[in-house]
Protein backbone atom coordinates (compact mmCIF):
# COMPACT_ATOMS: atom_id res chain seq x y z
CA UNK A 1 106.63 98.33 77.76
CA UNK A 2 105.28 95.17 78.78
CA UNK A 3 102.14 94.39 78.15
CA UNK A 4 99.52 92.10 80.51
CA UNK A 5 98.27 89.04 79.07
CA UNK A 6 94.86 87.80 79.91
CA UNK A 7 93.56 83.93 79.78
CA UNK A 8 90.11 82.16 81.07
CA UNK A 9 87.30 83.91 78.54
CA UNK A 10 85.01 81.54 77.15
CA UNK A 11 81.44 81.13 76.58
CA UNK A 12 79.12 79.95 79.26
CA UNK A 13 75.26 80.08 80.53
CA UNK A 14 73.60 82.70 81.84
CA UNK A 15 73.95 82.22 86.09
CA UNK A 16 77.09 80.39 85.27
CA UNK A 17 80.65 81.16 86.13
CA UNK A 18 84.09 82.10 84.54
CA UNK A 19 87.67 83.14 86.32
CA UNK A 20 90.06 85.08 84.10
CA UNK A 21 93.60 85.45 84.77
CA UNK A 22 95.83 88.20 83.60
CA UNK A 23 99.68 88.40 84.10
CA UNK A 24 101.29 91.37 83.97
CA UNK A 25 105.33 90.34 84.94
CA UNK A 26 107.13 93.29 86.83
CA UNK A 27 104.76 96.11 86.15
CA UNK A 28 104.16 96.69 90.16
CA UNK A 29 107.25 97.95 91.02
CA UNK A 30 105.37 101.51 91.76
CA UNK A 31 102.79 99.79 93.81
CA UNK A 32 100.77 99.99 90.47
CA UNK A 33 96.79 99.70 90.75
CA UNK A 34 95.37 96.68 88.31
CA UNK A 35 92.70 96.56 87.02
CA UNK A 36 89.69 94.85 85.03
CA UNK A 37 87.89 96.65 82.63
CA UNK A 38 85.09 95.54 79.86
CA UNK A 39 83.83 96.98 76.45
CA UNK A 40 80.85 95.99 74.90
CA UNK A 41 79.86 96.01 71.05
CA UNK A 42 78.98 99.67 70.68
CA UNK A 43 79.75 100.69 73.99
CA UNK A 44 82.49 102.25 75.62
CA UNK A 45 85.20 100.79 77.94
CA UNK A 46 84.06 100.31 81.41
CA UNK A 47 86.12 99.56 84.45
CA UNK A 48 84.83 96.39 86.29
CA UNK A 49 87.17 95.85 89.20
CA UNK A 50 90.69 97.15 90.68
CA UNK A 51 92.88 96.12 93.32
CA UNK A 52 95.97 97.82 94.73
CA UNK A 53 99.30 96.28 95.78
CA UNK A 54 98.17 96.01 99.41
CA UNK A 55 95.14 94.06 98.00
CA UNK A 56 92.07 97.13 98.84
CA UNK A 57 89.63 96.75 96.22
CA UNK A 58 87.23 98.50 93.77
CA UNK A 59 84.13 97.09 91.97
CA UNK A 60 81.58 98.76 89.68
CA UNK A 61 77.82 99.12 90.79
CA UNK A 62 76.97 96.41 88.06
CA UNK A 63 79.14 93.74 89.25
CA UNK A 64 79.26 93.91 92.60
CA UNK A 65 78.33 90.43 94.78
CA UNK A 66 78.77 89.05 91.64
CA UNK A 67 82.87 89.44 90.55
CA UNK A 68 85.93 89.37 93.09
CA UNK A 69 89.06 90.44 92.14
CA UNK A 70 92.29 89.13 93.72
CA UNK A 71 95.78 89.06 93.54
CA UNK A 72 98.73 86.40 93.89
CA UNK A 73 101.85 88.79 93.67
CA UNK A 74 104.42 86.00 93.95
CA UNK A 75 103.26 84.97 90.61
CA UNK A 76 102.61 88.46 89.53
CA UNK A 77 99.22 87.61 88.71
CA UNK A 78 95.32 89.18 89.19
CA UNK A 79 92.18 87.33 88.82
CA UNK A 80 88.43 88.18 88.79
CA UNK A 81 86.32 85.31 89.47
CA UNK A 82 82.83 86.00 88.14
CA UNK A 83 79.77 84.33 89.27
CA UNK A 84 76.13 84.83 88.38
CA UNK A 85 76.83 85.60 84.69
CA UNK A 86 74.13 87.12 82.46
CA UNK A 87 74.21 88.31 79.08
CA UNK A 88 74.70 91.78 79.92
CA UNK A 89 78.34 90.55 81.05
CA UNK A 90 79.03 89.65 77.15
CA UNK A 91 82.00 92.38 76.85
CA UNK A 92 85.90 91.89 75.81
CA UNK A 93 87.07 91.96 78.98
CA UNK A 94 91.03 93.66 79.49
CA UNK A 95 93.16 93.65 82.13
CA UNK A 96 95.16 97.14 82.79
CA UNK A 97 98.13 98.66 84.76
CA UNK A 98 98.79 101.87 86.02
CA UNK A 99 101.47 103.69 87.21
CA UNK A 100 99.83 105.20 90.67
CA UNK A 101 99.38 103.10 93.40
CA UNK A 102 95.33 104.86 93.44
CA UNK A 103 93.01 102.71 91.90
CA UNK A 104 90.37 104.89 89.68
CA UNK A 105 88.44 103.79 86.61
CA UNK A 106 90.15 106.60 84.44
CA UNK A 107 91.34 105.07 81.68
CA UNK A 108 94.17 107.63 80.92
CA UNK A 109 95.74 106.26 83.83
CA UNK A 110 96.17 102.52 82.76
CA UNK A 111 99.03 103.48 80.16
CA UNK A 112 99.38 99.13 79.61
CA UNK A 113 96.63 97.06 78.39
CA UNK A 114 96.33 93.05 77.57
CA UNK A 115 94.34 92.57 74.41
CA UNK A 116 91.40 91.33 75.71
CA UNK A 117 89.74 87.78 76.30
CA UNK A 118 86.12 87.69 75.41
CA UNK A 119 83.35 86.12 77.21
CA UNK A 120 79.81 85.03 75.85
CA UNK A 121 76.97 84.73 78.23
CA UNK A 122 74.29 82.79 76.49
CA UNK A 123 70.34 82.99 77.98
């Protein structure tokens, strides 16, 4: 299947700011749900943000005010830009598709990951 391909990770400050970019080609044809999602050293994958095909939006407690997610389906891509970094934001963060047009955090119903693009928040 195809896979999504992320870009924009990087190292930065903490209270500084990183965009990533993920493109995922024609995995929407279902009105799929996208979606961001995070794993920390030790931790378990998290979803961080989702947006459907008509562009509603879902954020987790811990980043909202802080992340926005968007969309630019012409170019079949999905962004998060992320503000207000701190170190608890150091994670591998993946982008995901689903096949339901829902957006949930369950991550039995992203069935096609990127491989991640990491990003380093520094104090």
């Amino acid at each position: 299947q195809a896979q999504p391909v992320e870009s924009g990770g990087g190292s930065v400050q903490s209270g500084g700011s990183l965009r990533l970019s993920c493109v995922y080609s024609e995995m929407r044809s279902r009105g799929r749900c996208m979606g961001w999602f995070r794993q920390a050293p030790g931790k378990e994958r998290e979803g961080v943000a989702a947006i459907d095909s008509s562009g509603h939006t879902r954020y987790a407690e811990s980043v909202k005010g802080r992340f926005t997610i968007s969309q630019d389906i012409a170019k079949n891509t999905v962004n998060v830009q992320m503000n207000s970094l701190n170190p608890e934001d150091t994670a591998m963060y993946y982008c995901a598709a689903s096949n339901d047009y829902y957006c949930s955090f369950l991550l039995h119903q992203f069935p096609y990951w990127g491989q991640g693009t990491q990003v380093t928040v520094s104090s």
